[in-house]
C-alpha atoms as a PDB file:
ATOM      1  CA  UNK A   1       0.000   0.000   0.000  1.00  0.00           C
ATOM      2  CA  UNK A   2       1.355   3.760  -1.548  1.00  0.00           C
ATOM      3  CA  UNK A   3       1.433   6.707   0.742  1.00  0.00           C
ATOM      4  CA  UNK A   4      -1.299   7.874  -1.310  1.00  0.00           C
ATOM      5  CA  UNK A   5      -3.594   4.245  -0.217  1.00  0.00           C
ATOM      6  CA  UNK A   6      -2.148   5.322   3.495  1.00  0.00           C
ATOM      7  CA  UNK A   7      -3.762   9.293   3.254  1.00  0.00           C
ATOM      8  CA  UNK A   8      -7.296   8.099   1.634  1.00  0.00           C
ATOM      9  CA  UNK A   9      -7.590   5.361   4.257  1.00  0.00           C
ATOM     10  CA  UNK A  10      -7.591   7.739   6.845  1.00  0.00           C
ATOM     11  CA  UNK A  11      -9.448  10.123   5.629  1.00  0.00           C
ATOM     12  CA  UNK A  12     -12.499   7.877   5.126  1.00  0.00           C
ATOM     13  CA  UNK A  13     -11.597   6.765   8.502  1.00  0.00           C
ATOM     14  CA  UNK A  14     -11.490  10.242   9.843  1.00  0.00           C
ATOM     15  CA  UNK A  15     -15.226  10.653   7.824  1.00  0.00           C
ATOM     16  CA  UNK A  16     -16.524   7.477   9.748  1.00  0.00           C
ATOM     17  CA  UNK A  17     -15.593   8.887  13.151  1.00  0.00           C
ATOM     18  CA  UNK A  18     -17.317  12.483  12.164  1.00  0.00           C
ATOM     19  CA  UNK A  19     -20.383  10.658  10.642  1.00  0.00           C
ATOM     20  CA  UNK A  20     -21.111   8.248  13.890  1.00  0.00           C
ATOM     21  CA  UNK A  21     -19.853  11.254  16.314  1.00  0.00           C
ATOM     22  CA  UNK A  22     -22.650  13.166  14.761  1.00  0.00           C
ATOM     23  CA  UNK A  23     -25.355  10.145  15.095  1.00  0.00           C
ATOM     24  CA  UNK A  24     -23.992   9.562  19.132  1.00  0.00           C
ATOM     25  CA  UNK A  25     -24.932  13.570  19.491  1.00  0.00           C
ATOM     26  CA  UNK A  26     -28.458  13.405  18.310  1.00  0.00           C
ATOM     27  CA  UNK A  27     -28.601  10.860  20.939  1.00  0.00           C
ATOM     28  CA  UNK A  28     -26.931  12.912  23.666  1.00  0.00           C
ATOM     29  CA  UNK A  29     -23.815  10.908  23.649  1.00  0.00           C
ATOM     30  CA  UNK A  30     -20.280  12.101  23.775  1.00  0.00           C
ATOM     31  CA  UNK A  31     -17.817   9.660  23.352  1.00  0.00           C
ATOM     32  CA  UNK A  32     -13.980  10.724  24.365  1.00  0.00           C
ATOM     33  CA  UNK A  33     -11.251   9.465  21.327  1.00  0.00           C
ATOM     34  CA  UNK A  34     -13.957   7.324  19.331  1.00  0.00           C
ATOM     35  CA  UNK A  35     -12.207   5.269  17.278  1.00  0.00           C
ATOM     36  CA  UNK A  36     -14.504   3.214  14.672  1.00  0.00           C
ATOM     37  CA  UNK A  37     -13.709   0.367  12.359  1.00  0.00           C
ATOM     38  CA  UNK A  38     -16.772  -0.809   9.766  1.00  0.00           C
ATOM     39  CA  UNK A  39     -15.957  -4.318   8.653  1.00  0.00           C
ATOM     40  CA  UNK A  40     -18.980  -5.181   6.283  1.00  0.00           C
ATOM     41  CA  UNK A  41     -21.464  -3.796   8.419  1.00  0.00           C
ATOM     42  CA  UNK A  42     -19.475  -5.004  12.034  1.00  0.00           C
ATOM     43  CA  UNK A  43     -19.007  -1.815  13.980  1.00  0.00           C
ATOM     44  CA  UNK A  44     -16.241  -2.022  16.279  1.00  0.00           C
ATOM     45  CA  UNK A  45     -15.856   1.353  18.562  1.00  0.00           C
ATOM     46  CA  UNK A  46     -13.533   2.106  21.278  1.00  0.00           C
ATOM     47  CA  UNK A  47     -13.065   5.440  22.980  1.00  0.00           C
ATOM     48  CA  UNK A  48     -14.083   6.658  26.583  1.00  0.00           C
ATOM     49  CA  UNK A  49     -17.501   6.751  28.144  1.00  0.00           C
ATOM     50  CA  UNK A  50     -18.726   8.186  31.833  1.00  0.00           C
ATOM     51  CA  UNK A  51     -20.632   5.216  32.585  1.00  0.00           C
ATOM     52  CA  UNK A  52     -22.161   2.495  32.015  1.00  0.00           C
ATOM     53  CA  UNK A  53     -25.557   4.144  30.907  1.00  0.00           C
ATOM     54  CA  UNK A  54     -24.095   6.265  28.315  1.00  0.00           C
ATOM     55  CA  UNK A  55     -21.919   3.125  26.734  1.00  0.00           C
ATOM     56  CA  UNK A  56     -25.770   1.188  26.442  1.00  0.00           C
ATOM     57  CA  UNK A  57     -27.168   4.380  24.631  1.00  0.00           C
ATOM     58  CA  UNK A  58     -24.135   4.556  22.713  1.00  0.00           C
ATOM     59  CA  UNK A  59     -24.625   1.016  21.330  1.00  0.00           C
ATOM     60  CA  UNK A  60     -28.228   1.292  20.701  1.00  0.00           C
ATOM     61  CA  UNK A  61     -27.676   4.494  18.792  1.00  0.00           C
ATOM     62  CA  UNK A  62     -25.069   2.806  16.578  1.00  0.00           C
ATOM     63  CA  UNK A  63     -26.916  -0.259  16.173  1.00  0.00           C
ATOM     64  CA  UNK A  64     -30.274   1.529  14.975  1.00  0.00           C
ATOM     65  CA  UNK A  65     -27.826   3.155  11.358  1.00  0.00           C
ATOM     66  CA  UNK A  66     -28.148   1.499   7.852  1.00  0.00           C
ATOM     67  CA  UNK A  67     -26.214  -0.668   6.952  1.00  0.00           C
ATOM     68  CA  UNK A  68     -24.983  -1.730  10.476  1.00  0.00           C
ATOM     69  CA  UNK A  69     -25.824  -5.376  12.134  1.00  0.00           C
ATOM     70  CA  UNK A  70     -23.375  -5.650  14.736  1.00  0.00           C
ATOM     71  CA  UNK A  71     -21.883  -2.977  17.414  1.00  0.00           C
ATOM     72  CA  UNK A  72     -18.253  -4.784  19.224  1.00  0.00           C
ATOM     73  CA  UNK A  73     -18.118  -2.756  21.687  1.00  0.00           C
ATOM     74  CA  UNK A  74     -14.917  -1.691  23.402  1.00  0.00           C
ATOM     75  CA  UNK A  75     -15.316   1.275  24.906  1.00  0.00           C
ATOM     76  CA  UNK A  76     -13.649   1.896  28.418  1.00  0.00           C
ATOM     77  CA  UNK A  77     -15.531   3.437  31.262  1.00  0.00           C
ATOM     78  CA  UNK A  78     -12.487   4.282  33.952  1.00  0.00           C
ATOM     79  CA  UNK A  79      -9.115   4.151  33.915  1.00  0.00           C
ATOM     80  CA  UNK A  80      -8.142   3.269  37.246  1.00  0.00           C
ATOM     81  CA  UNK A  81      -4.180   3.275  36.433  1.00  0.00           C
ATOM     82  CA  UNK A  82      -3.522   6.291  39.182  1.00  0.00           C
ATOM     83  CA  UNK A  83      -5.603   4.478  41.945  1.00  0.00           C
ATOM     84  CA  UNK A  84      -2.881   1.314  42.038  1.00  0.00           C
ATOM     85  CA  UNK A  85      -5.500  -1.196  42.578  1.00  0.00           C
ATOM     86  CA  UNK A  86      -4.059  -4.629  43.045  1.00  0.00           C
ATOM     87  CA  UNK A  87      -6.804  -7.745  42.554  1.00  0.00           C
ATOM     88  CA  UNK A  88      -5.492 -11.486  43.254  1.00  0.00           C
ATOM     89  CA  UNK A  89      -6.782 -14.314  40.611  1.00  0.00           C
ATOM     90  CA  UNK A  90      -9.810 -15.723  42.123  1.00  0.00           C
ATOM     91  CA  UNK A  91     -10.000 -18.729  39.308  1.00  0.00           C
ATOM     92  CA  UNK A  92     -11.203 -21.981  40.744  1.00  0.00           C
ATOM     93  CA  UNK A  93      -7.947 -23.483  40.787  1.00  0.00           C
ATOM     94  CA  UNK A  94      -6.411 -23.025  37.148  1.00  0.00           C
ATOM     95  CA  UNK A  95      -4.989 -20.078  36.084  1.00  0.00           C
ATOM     96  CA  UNK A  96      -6.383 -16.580  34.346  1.00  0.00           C
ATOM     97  CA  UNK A  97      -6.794 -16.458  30.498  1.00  0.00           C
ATOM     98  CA  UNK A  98      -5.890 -13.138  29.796  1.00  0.00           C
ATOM     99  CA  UNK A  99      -7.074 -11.576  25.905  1.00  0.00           C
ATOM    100  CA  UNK A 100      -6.718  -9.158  23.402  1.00  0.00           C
ATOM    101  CA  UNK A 101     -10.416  -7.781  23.709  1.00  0.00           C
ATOM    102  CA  UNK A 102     -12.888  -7.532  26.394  1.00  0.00           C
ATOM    103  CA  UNK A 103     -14.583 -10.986  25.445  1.00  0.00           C
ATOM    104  CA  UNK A 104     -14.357 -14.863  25.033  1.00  0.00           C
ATOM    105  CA  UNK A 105     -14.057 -14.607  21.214  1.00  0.00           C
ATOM    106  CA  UNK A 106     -10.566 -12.679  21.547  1.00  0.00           C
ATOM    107  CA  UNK A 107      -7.416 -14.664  21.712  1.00  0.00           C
ATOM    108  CA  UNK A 108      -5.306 -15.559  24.651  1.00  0.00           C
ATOM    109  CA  UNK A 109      -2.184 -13.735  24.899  1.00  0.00           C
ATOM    110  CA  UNK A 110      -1.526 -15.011  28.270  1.00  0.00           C
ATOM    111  CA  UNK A 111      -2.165 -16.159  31.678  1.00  0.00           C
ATOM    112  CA  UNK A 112      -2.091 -14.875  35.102  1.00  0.00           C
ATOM    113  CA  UNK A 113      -1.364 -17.492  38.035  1.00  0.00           C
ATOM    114  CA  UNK A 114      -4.375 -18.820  40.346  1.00  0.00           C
ATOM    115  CA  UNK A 115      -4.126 -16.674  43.356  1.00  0.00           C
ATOM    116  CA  UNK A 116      -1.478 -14.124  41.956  1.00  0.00           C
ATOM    117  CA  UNK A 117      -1.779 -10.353  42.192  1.00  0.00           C
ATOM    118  CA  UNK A 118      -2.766  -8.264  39.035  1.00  0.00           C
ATOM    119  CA  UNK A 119      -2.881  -4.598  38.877  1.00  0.00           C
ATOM    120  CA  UNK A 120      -6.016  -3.024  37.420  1.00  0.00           C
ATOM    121  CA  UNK A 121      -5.454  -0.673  34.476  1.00  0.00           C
ATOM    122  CA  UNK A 122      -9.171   0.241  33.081  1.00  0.00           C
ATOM    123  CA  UNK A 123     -12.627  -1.049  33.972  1.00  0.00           C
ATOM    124  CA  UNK A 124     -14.739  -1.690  30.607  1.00  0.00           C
ATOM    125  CA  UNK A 125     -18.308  -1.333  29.825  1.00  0.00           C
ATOM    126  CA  UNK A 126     -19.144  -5.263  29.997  1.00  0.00           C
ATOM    127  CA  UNK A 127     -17.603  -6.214  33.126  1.00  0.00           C
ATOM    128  CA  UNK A 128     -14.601  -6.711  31.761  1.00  0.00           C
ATOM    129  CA  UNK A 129     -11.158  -5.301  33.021  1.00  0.00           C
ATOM    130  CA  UNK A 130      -7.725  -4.407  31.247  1.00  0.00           C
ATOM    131  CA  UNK A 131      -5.176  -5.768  33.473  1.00  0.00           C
ATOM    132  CA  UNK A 132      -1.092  -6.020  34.231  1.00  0.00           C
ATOM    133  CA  UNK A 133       0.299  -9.103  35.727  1.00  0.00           C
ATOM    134  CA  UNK A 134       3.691  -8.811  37.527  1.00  0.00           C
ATOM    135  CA  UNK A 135       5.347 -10.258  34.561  1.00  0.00           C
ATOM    136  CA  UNK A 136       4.274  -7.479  32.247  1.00  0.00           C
ATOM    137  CA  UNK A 137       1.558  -9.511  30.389  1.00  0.00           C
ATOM    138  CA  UNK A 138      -1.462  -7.185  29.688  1.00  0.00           C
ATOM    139  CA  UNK A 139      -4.550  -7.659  28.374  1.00  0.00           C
ATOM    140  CA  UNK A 140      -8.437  -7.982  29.111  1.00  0.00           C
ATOM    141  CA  UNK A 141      -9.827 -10.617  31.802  1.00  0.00           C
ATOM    142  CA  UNK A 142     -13.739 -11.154  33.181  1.00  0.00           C
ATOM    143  CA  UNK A 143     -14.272  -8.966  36.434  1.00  0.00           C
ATOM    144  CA  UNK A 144     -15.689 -12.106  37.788  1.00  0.00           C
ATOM    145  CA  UNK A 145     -12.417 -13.922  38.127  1.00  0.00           C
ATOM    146  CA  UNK A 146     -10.767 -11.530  40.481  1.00  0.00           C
ATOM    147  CA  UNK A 147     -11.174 -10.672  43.912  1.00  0.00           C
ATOM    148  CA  UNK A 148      -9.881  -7.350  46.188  1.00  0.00           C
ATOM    149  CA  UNK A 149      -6.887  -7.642  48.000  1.00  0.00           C
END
């Protein structure tokens, strides 16, 4: 791919985030760095939201545009990186699959130990967290499988 292939892409990138910025205002929805990827009608959008509430809205919004029949949505709601927070691995007794996206359909880039300590980075909208084991490994893991220190 030319420069020229490089430029174009992201401008009709750059179009994409205006045109879906502009549908999430109707709706009363601001969305901090919204990044958005169409892949034959598969919407994938990350960016940052205030809650919970506003990521739902978001969604539906996106969801109700021509042309689209499925929102991935990977938005984050707080980044918690300042606060420190250390979790330990509350799997049953095997240990932590740890992914590239906020979901069982995204590969495993690695694991975190059963009852080892992981430092939360960002809380996503479906109860999923981005996380940093004491190895270095980062990557997305179910809320359910941790537990406070």
């Amino acid at each position: 791919m030319g420069l020229f292939d490089e430029v174009n892409k992201a401008v009709v990138n750059q179009q994409q985030v205006n045109d879906y910025t502009a549908v999430l205002q109707k709706s009363g929805v601001s969305i901090q760095n919204l990044k958005v990827v169409n892949t034959n009608g598969k919407l994938t959008i990350s960016g940052a939201v205030t809650d919970t509430g506003t990521a739902e809205k978001a969604v539906a919004a996106l969801k109700s545009q021509p042309g689209i029949s499925e929102v991935v949505n990977l938005l984050e709601i707080e980044d918690l990186t300042a606060k420190n927070i250390r979790m330990i691995v509350a799997t049953q007794e095997s240990n932590l699959n740890i992914r590239n996206g906020p979901g069982t359909t995204f590969e495993i880039v690695g694991k975190a130990a059963h009852n080892s300590s992981v430092q939360l980075i960002k809380r996503m909208y479906n109860d999923w967290y981005y996380i940093k084991t004491d190895s270095g490994i980062e990557g997305f893991c179910a809320k359910n499988f941790l537990k406070e220190t």
